[in-house]
Protein backbone atom coordinates (compact mmCIF):
# COMPACT_ATOMS: atom_id res chain seq x y z
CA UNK A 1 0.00 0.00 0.00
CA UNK A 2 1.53 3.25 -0.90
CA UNK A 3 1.28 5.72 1.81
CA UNK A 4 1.80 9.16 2.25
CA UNK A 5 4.91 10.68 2.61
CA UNK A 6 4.75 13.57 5.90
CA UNK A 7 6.34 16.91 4.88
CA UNK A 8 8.43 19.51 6.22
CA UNK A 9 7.26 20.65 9.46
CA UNK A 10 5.64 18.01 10.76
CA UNK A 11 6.46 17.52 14.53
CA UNK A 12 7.05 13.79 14.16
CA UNK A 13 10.41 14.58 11.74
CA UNK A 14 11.62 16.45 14.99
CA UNK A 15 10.99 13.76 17.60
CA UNK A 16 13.71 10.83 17.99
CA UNK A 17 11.70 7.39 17.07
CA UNK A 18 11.55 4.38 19.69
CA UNK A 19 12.95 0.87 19.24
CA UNK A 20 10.76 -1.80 18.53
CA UNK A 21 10.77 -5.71 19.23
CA UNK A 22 9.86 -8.55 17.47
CA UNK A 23 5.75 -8.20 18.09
CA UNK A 24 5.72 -4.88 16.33
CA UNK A 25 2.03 -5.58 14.92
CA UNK A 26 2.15 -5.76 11.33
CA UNK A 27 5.73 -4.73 11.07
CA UNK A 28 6.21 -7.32 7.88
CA UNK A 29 2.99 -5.47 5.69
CA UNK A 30 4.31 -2.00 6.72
CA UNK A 31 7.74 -3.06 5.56
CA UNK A 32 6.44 -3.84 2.01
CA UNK A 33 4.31 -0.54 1.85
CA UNK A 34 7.46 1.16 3.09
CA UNK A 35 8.98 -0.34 -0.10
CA UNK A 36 6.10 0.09 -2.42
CA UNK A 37 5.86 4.11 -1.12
CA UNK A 38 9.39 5.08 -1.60
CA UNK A 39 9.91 3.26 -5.04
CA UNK A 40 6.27 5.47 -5.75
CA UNK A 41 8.21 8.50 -5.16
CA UNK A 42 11.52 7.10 -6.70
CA UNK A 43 13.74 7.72 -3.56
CA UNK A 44 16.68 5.31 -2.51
CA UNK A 45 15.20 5.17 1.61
CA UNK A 46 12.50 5.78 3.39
CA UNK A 47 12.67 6.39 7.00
CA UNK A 48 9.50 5.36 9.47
CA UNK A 49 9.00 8.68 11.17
CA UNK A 50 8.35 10.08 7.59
CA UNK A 51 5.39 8.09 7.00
CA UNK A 52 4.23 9.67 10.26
CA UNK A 53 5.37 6.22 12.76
CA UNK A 54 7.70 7.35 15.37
CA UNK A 55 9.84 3.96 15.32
CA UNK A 56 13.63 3.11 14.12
CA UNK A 57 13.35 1.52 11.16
CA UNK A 58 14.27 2.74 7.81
CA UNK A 59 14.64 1.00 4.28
CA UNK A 60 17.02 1.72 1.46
CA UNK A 61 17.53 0.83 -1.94
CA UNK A 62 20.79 2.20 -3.63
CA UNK A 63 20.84 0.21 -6.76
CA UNK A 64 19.88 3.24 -8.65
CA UNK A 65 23.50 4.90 -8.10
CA UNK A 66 24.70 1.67 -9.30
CA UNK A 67 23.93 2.56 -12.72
CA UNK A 68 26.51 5.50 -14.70
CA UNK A 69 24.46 8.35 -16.15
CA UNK A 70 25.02 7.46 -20.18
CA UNK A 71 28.45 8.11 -21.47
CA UNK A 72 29.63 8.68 -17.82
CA UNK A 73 32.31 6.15 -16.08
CA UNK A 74 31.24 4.00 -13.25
CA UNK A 75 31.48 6.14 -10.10
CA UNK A 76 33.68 4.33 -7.61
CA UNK A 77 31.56 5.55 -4.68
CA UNK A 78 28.68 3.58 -6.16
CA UNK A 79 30.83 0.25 -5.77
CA UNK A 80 28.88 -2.94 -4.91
CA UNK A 81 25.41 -1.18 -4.94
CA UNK A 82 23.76 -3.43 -7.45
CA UNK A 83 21.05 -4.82 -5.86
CA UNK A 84 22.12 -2.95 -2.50
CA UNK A 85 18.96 -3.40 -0.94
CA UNK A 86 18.20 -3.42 3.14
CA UNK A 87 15.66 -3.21 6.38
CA UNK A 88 17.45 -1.56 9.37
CA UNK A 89 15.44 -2.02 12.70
CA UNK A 90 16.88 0.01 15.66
CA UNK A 91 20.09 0.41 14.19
CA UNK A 92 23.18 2.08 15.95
CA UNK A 93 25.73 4.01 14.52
CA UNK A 94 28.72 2.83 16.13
CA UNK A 95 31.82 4.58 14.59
CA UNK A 96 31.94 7.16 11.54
CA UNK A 97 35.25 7.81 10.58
CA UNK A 98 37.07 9.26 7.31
CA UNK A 99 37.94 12.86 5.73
CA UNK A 100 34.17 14.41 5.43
CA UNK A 101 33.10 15.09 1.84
CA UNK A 102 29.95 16.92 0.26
CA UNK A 103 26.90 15.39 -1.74
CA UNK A 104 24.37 17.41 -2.71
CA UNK A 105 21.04 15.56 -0.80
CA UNK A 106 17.40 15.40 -0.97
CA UNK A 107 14.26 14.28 1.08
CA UNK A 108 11.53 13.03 0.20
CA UNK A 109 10.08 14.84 3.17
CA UNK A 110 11.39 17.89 1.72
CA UNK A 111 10.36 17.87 -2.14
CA UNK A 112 12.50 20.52 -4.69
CA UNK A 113 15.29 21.30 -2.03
CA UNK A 114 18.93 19.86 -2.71
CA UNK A 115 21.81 20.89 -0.55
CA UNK A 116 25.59 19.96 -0.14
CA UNK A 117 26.24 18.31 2.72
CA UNK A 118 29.60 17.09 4.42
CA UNK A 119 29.08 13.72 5.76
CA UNK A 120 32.28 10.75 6.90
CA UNK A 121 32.92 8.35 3.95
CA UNK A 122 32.55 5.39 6.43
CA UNK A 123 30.25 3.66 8.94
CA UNK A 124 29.96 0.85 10.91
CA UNK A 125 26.25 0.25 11.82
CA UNK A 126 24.55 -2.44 13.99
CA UNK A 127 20.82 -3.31 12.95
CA UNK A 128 18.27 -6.25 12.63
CA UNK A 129 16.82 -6.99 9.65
CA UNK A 130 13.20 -7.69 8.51
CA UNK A 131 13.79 -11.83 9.68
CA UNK A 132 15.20 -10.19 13.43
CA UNK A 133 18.90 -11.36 12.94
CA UNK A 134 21.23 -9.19 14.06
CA UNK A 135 24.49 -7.36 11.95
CA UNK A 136 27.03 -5.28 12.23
CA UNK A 137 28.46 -4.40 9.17
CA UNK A 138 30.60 -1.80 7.70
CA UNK A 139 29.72 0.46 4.76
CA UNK A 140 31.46 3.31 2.63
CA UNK A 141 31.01 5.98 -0.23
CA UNK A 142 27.06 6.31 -1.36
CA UNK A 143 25.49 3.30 1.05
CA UNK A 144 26.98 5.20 4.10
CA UNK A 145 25.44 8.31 2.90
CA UNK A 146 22.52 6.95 2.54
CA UNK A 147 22.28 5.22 5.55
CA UNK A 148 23.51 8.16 7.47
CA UNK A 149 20.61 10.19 6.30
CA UNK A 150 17.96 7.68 6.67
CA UNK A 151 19.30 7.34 10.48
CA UNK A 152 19.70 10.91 10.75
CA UNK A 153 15.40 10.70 10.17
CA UNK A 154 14.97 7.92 13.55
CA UNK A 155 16.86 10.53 15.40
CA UNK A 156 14.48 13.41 14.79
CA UNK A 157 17.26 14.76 12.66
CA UNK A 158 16.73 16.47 9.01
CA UNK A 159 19.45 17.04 6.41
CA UNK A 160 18.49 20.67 6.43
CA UNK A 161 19.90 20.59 9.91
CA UNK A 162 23.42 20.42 9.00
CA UNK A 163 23.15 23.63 6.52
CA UNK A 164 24.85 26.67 7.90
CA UNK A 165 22.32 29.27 9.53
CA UNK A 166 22.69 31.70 6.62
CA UNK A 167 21.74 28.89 4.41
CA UNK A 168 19.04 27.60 6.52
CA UNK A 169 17.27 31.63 6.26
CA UNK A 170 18.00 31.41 2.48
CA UNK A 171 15.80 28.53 2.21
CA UNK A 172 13.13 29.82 5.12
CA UNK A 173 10.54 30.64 2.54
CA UNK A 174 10.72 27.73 0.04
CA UNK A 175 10.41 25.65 3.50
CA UNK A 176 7.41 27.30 4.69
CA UNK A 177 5.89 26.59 1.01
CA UNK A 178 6.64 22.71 2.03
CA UNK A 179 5.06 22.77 5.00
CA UNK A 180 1.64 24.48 3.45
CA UNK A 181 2.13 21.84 0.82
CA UNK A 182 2.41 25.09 -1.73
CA UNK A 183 4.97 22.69 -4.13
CA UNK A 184 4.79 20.51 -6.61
CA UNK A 185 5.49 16.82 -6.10
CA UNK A 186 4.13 13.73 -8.21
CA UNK A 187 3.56 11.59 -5.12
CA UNK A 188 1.22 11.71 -2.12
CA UNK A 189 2.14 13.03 0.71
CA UNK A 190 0.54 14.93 4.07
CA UNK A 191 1.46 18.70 4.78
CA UNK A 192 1.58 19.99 8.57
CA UNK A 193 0.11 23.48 7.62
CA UNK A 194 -2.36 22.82 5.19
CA UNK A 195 -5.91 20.25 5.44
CA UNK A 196 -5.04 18.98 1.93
CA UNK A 197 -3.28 16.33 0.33
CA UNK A 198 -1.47 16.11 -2.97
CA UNK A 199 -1.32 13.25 -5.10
């Protein structure tokens, strides 16, 4: 089931989620829509608080970066992501290490926008996946970034966040527009300031 996708300004973006356990009712359905809703709105991860449920667990899907733009050569960041594919549930950043480097981001949550960010090259993450066994893994280049802004979400934490204050005013008015759902976006999603919802 494809949900909708909370926007900018909605409380529950702000609030850091809670673990779950094994009985999570229907955690295996909401997985799947969790899937179906971010492939919907062609993202690479989808974070739980952003479909308005305040628990750790976020999904990604990198294979997209896997593929070179045509004529371009295979970006070595983007190493190993075929099929790069992944449930974390209550996952813990355990070490980030590396020179930090910039990406220009988006959000689902946060349609239009895309900002540079500086973010380590390298994680090592402990999680359960969707069949509750445990990992700790390491990743680097594109899948870290990823990650680290999917767990940024479960922590109440927005990739807006790390922008400078000067570029945080800059954007102040497109942001507001978010929140009142006054943007264009070709998936549904729920706005904090508005009664509406766009499809």
């Amino acid at each position: 089931m494809i949900l909708p996708i909370v926007a900018y300004g909605s409380p529950i973006l702000k609030k850091e989620a809670e673990e779950i356990d094994e009985d999570y009712e229907g955690l295996n359905e909401l997985i799947e829509s969790m899937f179906e809703t971010m492939y919907e709105a062609n993202g690479v991860g989808l974070a739980a608080p952003q479909i308005d449920k305040s628990i750790r667990l976020f999904i990604v899907d990198a294979s997209p970066f896997a593929e070179p733009e045509e004529g371009e050569e295979p970006d070595p960041l983007a190493e190993g992501l075929e099929g790069f594919k992944k449930v974390f549930i209550n996952p813990i950043i355990e070490e980030e290490e590396g020179e930090e480097w910039a990406f220009a981001e988006g959000c689902l949550s946060i349609p239009t926008i895309r900002e540079e960010i500086m973010r380590k090259p390298k994680i090592r993450i402990s999680y359960y996946d969707e069949n509750w066994e445990f990992h700790d893994e390491e990743f680097e280049g594109y899948a870290a970034r990823i990650i680290q802004h999917e767990y940024d979400h479960v922590d109440g934490i927005l990739f807006t966040d790390h922008l400078s204050p000067l570029k945080k005013r800059l954007l102040k008015k497109k942001l507001t527009n978010i929140s009142k759902g006054d943007v264009e976006v070709k998936y549904k999603m729920k706005f904090p300031n508005t009664k509406k919802r766009k499809r």
